[in-house]
PDB file of N, CA and C in Angstrom:
ATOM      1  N   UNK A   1     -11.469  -7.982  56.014  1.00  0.00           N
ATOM      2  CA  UNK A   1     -11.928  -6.627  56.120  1.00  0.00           C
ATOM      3  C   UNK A   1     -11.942  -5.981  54.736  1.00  0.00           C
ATOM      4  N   UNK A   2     -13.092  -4.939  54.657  1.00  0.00           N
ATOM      5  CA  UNK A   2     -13.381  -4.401  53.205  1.00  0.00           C
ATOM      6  C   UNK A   2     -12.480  -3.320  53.411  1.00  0.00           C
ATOM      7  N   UNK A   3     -12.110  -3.069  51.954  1.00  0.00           N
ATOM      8  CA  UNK A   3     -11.167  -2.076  52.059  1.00  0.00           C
ATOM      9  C   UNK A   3     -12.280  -0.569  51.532  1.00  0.00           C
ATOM     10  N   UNK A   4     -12.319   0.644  52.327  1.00  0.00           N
ATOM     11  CA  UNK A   4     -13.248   1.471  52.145  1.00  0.00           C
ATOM     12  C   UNK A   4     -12.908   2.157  50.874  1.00  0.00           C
ATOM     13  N   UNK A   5     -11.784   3.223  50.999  1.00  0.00           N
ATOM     14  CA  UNK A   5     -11.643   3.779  49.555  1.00  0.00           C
ATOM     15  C   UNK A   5     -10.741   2.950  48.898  1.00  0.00           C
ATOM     16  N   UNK A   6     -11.209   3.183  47.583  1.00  0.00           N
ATOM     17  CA  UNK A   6     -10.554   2.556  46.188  1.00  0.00           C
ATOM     18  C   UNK A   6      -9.166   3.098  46.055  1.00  0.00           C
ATOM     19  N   UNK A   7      -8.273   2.154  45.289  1.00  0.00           N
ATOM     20  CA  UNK A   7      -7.133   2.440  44.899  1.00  0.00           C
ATOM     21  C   UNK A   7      -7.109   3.584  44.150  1.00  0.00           C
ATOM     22  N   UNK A   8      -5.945   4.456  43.716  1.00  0.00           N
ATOM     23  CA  UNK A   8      -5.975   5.682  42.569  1.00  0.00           C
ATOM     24  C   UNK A   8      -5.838   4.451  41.522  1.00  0.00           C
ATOM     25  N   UNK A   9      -6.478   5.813  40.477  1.00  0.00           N
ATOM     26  CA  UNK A   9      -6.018   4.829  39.097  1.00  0.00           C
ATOM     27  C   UNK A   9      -5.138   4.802  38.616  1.00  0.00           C
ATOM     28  N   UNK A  10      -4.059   3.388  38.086  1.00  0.00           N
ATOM     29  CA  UNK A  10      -3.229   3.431  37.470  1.00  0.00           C
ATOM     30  C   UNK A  10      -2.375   5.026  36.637  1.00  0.00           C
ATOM     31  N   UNK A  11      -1.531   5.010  36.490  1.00  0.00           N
ATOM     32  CA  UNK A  11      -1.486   6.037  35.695  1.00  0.00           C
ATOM     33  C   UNK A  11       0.388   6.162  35.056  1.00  0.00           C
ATOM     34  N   UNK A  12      -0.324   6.247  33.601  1.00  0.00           N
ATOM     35  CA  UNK A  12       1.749   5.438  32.558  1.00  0.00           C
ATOM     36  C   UNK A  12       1.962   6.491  32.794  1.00  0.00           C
ATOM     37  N   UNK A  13       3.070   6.497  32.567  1.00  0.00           N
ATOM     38  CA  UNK A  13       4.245   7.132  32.677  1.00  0.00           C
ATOM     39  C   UNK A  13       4.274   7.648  31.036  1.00  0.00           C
ATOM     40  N   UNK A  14       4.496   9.115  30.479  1.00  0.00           N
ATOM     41  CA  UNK A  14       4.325   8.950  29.100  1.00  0.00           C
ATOM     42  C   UNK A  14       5.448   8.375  28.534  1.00  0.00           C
ATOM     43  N   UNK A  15       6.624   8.178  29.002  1.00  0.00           N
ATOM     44  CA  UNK A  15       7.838   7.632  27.893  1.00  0.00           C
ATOM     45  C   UNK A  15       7.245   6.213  27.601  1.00  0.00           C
ATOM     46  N   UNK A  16       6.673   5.652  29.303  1.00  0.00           N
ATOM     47  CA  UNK A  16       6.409   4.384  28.791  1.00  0.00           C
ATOM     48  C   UNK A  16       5.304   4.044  28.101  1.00  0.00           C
ATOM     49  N   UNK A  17       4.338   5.069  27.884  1.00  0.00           N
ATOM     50  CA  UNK A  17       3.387   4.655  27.160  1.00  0.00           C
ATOM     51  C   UNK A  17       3.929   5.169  25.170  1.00  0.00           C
ATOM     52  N   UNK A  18       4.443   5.661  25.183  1.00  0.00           N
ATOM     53  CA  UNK A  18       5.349   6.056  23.903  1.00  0.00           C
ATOM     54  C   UNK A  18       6.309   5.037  23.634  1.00  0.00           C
ATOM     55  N   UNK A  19       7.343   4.345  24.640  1.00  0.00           N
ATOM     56  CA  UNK A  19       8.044   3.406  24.338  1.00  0.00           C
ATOM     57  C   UNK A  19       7.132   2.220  23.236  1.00  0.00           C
ATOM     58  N   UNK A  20       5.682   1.949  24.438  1.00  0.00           N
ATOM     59  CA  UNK A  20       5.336   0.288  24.017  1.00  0.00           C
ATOM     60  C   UNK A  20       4.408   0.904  22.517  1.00  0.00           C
ATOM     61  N   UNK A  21       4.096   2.255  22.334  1.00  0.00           N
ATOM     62  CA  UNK A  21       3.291   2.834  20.617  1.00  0.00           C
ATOM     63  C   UNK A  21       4.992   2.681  19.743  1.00  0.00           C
ATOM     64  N   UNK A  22       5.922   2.734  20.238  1.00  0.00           N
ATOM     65  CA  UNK A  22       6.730   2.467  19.158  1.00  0.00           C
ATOM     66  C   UNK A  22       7.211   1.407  18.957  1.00  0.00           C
ATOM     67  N   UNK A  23       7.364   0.172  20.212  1.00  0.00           N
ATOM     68  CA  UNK A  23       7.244  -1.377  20.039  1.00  0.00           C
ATOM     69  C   UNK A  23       5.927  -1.793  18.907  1.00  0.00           C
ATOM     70  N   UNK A  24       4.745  -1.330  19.270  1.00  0.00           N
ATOM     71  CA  UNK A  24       3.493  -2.025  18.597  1.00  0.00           C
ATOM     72  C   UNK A  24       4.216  -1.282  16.822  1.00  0.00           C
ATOM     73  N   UNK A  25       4.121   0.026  17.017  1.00  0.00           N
ATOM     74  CA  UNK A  25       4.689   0.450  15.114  1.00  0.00           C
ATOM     75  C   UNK A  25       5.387  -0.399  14.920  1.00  0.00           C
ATOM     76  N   UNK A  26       6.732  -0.899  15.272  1.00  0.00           N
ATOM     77  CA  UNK A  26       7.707  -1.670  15.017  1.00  0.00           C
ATOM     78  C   UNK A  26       7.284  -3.446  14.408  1.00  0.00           C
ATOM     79  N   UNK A  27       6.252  -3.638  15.373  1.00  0.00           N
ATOM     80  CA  UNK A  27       5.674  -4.802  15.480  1.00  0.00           C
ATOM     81  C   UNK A  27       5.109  -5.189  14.081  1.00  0.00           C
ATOM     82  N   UNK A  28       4.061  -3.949  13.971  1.00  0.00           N
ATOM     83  CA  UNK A  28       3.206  -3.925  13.088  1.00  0.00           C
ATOM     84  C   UNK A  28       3.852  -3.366  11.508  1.00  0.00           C
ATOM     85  N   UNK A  29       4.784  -2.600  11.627  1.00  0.00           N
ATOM     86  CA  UNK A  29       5.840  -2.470  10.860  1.00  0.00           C
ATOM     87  C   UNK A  29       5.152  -1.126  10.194  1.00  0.00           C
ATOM     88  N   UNK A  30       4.433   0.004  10.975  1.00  0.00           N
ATOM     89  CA  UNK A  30       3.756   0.772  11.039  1.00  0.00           C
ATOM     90  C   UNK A  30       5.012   1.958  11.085  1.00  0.00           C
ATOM     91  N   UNK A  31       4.097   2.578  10.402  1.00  0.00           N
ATOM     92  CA  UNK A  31       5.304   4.393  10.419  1.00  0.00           C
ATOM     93  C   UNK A  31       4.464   5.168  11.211  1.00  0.00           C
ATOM     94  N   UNK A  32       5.634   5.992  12.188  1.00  0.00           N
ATOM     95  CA  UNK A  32       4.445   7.120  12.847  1.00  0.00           C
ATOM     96  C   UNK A  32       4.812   8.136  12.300  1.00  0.00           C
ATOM     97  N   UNK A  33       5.515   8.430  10.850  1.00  0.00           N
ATOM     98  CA  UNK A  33       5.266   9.500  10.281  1.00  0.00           C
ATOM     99  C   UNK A  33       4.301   8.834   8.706  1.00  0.00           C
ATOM    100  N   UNK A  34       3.754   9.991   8.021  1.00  0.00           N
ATOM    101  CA  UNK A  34       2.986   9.150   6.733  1.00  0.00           C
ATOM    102  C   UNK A  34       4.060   8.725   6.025  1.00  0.00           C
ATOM    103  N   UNK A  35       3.056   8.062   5.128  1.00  0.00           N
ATOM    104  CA  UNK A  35       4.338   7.238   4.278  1.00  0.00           C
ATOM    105  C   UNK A  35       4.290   8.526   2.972  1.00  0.00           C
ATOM    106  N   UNK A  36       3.264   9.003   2.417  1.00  0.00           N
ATOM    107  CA  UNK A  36       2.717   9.492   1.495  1.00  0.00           C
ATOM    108  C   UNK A  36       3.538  11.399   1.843  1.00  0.00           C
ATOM    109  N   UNK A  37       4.044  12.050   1.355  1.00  0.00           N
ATOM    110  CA  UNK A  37       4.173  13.120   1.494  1.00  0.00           C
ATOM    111  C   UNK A  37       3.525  14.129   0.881  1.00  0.00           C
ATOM    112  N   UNK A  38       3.017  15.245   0.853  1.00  0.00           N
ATOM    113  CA  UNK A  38       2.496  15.639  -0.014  1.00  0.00           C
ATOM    114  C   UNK A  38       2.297  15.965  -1.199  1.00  0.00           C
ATOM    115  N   UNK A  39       4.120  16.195  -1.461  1.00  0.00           N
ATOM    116  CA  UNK A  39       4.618  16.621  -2.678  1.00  0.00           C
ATOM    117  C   UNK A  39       4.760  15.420  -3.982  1.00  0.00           C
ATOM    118  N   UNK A  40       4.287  14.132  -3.031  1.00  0.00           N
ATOM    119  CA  UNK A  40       4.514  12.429  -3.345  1.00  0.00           C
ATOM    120  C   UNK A  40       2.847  12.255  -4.331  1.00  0.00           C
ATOM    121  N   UNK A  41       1.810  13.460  -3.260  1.00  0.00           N
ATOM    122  CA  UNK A  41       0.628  13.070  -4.266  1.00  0.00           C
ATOM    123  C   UNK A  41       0.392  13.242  -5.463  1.00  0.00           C
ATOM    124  N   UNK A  42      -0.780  12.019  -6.271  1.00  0.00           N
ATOM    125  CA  UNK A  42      -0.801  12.405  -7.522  1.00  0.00           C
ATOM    126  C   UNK A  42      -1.468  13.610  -7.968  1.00  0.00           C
ATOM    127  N   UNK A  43      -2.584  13.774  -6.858  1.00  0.00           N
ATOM    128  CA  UNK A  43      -3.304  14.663  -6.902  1.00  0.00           C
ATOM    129  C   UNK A  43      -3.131  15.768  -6.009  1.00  0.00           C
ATOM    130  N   UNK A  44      -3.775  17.013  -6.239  1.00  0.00           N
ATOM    131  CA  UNK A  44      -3.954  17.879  -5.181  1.00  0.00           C
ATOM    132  C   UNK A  44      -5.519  18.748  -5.273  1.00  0.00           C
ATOM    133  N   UNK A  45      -5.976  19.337  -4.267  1.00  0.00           N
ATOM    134  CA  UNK A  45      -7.131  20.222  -4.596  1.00  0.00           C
ATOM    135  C   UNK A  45      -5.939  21.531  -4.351  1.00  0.00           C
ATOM    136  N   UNK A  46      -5.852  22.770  -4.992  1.00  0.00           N
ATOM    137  CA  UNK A  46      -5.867  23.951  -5.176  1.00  0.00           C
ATOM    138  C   UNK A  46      -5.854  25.181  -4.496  1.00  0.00           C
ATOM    139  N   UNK A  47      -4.504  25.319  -3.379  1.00  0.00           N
ATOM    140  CA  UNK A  47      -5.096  26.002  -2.691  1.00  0.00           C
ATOM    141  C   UNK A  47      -5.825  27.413  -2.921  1.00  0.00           C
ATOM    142  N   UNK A  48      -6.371  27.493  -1.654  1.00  0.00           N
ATOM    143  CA  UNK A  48      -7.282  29.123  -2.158  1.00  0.00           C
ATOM    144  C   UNK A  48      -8.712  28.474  -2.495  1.00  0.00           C
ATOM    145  N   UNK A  49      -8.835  27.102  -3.085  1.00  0.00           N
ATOM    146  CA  UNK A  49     -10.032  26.601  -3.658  1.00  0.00           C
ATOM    147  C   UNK A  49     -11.486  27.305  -2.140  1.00  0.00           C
ATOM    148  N   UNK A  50     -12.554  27.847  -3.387  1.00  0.00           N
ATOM    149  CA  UNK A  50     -13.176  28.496  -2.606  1.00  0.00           C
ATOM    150  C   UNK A  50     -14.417  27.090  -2.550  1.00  0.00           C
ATOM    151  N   UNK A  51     -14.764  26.867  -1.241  1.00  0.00           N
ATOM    152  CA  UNK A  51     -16.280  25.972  -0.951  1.00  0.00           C
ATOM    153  C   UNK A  51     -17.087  25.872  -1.727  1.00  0.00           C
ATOM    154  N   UNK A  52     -17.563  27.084  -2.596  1.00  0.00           N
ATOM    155  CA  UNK A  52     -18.406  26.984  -3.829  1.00  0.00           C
ATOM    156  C   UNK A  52     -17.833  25.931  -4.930  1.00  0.00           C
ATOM    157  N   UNK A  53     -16.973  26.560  -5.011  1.00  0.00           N
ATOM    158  CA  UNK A  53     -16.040  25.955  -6.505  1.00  0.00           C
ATOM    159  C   UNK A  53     -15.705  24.071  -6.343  1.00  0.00           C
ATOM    160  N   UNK A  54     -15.408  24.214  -4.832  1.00  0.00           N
ATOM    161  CA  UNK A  54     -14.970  22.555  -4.540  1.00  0.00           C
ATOM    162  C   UNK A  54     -16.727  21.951  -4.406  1.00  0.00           C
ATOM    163  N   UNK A  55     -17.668  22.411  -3.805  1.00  0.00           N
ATOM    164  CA  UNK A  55     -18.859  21.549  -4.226  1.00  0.00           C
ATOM    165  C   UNK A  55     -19.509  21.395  -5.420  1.00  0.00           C
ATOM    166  N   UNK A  56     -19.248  22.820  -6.387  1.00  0.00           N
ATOM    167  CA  UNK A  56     -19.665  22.637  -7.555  1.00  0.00           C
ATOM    168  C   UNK A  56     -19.014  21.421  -8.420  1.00  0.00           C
ATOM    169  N   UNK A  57     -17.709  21.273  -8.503  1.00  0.00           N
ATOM    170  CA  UNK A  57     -17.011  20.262  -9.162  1.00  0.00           C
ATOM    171  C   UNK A  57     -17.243  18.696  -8.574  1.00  0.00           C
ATOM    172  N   UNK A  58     -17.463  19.039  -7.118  1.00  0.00           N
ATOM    173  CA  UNK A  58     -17.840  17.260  -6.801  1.00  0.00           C
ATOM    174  C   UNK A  58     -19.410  17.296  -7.340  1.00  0.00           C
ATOM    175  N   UNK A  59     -20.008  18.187  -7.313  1.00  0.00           N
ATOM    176  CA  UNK A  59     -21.407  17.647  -7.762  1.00  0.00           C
ATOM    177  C   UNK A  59     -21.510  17.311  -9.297  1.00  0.00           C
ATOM    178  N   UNK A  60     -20.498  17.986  -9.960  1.00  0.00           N
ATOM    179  CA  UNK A  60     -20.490  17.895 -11.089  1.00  0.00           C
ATOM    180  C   UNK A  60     -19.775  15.907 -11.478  1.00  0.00           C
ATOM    181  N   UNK A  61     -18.630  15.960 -10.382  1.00  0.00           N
ATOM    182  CA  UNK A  61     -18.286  14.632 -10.855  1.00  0.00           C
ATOM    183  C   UNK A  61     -19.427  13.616 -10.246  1.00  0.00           C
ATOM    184  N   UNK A  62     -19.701  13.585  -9.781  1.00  0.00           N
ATOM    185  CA  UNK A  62     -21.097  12.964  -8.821  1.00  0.00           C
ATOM    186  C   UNK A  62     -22.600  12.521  -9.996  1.00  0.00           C
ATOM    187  N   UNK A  63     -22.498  13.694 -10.601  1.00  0.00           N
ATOM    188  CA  UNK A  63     -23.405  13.372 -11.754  1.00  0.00           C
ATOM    189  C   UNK A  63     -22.613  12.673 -12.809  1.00  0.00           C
ATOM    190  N   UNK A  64     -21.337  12.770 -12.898  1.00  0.00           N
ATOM    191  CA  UNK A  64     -20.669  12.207 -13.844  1.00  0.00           C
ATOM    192  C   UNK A  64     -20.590  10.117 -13.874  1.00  0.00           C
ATOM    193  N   UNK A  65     -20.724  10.229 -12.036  1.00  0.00           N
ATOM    194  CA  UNK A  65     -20.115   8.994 -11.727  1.00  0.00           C
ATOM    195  C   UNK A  65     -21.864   7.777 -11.947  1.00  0.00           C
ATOM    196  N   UNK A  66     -22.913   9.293 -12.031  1.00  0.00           N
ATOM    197  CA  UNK A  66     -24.344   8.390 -12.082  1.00  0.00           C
ATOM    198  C   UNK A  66     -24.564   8.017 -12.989  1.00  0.00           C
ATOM    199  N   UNK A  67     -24.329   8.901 -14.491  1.00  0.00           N
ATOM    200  CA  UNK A  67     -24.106   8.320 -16.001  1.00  0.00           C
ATOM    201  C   UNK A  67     -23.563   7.371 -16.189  1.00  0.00           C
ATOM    202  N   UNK A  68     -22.390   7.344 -15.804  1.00  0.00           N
ATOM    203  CA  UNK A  68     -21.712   6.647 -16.165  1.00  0.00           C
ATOM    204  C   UNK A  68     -22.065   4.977 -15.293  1.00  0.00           C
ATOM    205  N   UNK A  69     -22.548   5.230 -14.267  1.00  0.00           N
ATOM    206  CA  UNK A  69     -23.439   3.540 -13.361  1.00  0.00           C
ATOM    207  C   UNK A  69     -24.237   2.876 -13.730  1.00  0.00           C
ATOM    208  N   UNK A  70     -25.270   4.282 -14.288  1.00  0.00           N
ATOM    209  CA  UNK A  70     -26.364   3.733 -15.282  1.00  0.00           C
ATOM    210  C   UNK A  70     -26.261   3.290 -16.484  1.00  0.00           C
ATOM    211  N   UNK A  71     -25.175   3.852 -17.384  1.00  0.00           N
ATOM    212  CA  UNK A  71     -24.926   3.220 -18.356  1.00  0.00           C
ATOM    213  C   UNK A  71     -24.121   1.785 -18.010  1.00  0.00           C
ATOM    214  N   UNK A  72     -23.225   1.185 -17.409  1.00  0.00           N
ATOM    215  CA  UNK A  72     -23.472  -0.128 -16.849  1.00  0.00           C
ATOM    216  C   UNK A  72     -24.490  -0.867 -16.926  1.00  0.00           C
ATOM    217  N   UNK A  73     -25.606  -0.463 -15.829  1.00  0.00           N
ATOM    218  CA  UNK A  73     -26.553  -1.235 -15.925  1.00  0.00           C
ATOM    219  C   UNK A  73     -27.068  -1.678 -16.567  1.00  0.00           C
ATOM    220  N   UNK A  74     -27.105  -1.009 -18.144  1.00  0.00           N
ATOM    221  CA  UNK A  74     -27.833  -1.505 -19.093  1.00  0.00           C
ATOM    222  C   UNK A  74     -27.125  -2.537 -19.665  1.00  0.00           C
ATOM    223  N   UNK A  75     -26.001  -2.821 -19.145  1.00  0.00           N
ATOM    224  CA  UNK A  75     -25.704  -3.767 -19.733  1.00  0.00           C
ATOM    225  C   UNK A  75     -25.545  -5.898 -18.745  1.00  0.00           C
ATOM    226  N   UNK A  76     -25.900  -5.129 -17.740  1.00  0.00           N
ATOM    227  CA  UNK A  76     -25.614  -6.209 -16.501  1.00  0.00           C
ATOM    228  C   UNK A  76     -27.323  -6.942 -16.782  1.00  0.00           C
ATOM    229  N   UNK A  77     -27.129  -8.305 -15.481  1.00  0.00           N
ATOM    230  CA  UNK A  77     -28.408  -8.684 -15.217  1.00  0.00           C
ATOM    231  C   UNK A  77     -27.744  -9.443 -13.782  1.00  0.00           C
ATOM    232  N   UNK A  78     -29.291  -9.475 -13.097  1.00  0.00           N
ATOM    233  CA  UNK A  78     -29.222  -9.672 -11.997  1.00  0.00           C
ATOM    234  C   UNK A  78     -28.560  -8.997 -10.745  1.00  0.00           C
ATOM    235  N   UNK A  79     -27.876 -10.116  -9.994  1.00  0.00           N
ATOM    236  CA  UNK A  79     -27.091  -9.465  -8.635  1.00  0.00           C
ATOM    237  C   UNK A  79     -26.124  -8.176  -9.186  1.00  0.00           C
ATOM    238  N   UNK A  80     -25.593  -8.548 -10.269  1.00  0.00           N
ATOM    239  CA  UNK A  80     -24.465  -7.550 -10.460  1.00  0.00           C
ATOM    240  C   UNK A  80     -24.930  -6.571 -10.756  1.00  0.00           C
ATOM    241  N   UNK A  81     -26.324  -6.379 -11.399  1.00  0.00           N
ATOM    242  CA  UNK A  81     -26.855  -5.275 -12.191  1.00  0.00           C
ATOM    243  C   UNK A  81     -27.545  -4.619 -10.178  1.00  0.00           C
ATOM    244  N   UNK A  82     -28.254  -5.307  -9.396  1.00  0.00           N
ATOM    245  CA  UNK A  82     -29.079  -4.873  -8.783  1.00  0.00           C
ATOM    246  C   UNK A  82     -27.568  -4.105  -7.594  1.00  0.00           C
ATOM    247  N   UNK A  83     -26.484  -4.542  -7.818  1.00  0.00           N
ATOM    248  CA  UNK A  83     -25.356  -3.889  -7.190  1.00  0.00           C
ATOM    249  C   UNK A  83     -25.027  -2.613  -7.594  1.00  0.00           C
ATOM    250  N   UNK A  84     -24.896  -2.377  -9.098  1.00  0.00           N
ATOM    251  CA  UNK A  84     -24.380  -1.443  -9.090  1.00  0.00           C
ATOM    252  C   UNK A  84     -25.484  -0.387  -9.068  1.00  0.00           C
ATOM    253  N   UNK A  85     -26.785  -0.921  -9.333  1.00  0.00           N
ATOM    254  CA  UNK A  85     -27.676   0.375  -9.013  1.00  0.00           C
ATOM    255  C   UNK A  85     -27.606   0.492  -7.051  1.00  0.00           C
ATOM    256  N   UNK A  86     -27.301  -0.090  -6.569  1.00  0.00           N
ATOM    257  CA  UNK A  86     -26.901   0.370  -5.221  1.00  0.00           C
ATOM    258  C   UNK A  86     -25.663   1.137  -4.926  1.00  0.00           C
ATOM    259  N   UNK A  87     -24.977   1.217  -6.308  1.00  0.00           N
ATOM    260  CA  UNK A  87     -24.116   2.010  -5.613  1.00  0.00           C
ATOM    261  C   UNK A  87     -24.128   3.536  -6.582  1.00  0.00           C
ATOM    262  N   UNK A  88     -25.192   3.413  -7.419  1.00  0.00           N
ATOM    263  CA  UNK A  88     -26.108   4.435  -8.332  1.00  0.00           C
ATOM    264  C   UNK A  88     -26.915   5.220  -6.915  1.00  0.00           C
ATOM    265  N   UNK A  89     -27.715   4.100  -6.174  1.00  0.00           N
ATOM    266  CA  UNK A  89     -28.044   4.923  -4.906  1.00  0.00           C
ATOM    267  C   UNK A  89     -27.291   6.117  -4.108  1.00  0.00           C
ATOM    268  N   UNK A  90     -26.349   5.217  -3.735  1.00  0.00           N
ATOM    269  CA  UNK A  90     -24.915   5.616  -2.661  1.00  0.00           C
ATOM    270  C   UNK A  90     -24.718   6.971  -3.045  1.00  0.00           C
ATOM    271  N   UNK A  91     -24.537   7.312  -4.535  1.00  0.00           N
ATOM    272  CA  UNK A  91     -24.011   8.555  -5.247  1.00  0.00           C
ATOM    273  C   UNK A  91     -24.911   9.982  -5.357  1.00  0.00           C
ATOM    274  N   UNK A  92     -26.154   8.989  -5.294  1.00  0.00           N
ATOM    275  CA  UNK A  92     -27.266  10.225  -5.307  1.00  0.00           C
ATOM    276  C   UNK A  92     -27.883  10.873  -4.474  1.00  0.00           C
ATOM    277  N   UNK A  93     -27.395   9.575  -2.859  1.00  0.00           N
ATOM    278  CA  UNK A  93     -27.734  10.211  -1.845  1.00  0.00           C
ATOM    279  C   UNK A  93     -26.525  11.362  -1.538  1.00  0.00           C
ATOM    280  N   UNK A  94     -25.124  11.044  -1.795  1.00  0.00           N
ATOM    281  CA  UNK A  94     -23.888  11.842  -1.532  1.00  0.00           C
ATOM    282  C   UNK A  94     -24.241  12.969  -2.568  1.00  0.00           C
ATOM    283  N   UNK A  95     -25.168  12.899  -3.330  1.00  0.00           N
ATOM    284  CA  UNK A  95     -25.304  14.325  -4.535  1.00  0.00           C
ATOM    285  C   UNK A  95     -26.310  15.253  -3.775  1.00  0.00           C
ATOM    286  N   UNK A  96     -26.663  14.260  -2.723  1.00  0.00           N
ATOM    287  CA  UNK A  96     -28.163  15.285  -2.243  1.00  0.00           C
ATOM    288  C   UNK A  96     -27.667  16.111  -0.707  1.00  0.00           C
ATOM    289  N   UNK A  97     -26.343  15.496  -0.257  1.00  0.00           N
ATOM    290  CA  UNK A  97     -26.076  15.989   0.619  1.00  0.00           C
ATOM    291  C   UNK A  97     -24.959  17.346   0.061  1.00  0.00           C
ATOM    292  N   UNK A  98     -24.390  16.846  -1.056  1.00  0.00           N
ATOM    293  CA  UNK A  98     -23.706  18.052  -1.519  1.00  0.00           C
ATOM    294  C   UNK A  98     -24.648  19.010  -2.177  1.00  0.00           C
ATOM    295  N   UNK A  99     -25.438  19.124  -2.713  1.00  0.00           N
ATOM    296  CA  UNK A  99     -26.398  20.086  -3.139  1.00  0.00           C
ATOM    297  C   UNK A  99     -27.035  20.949  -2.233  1.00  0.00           C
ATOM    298  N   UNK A 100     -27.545  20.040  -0.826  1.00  0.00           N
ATOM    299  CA  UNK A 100     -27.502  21.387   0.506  1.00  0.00           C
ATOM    300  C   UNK A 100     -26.334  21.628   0.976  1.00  0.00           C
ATOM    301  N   UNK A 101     -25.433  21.435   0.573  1.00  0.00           N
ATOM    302  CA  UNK A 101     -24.289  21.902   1.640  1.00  0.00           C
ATOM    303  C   UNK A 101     -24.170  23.253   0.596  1.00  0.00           C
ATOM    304  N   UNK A 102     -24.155  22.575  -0.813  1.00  0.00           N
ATOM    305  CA  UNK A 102     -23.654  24.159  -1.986  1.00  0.00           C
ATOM    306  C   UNK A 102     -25.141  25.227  -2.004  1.00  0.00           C
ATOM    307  N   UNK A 103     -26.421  24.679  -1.531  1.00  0.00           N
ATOM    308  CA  UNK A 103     -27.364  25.563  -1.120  1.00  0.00           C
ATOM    309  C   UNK A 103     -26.820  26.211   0.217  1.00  0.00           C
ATOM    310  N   UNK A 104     -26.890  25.827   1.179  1.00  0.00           N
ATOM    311  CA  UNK A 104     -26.662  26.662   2.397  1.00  0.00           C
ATOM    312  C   UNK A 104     -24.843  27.774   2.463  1.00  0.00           C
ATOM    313  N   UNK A 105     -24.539  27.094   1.618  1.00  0.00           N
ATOM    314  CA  UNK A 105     -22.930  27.697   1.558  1.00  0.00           C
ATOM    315  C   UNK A 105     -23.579  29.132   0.126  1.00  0.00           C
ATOM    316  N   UNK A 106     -23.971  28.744  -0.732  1.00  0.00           N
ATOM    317  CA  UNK A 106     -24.010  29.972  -1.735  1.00  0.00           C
ATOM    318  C   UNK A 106     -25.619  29.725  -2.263  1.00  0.00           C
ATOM    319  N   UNK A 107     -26.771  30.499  -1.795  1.00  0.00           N
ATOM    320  CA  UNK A 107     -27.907  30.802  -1.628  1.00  0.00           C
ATOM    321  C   UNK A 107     -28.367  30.983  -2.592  1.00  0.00           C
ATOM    322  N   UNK A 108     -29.277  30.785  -3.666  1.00  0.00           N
ATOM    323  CA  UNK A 108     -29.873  31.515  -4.910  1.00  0.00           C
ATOM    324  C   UNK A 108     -30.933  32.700  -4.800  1.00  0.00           C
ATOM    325  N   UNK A 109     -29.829  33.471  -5.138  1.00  0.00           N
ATOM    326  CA  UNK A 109     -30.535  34.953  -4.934  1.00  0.00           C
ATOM    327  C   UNK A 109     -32.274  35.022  -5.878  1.00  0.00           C
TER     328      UNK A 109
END
């Protein structure tokens, strides 16, 4: 005989589903807090940093990082050369998405 309605669905228990995430961390030898603290970074962005100011400076390093690819290239040949102009690409497409984001964020009057 068919059985008409379906079973409920399963459903953990949260300790036990927390128990076996701290078996697998353990396992994996994984921290569930960061390892990195903040005060640990080398870097920081600034708080207060205003949207303008943080796209202006990545666009600025962005152009920095294309000079500096292209000047590479001139010195490569082949695969290695046709690599790093792909990643000359990569940068200019990420320059074109930051340039509308710093257009739509601060408008030229």
């Amino acid at each position: 005989m068919k059985k008409v309605t379906p079973s409920p669905p399963y459903s953990l228990n949260d300790s036990k589903l927390h128990e076996a995430a701290q078996r697998a961390f353990k396992h994996y030898e994984l921290h569930s807090q960061p390892v990195c603290t903040p005060s640990e970074k080398l870097f920081t962005v600034r708080a207060g940093l205003s949207t303008e100011e943080a796209l202006s400076n990545a666009c600025e390093m962005l152009e920095s990082a294309v000079v500096s690819a292209y000047d590479c290239t001139e010195h490569l040949e082949g695969s290695s050369r046709k690599q790093v102009m792909a990643v000359v690409q990569l940068i200019e497409m990420a320059q074109l998405l930051v340039d509308a984001a710093l257009h739509r964020e601060c408008p030229a009057a």
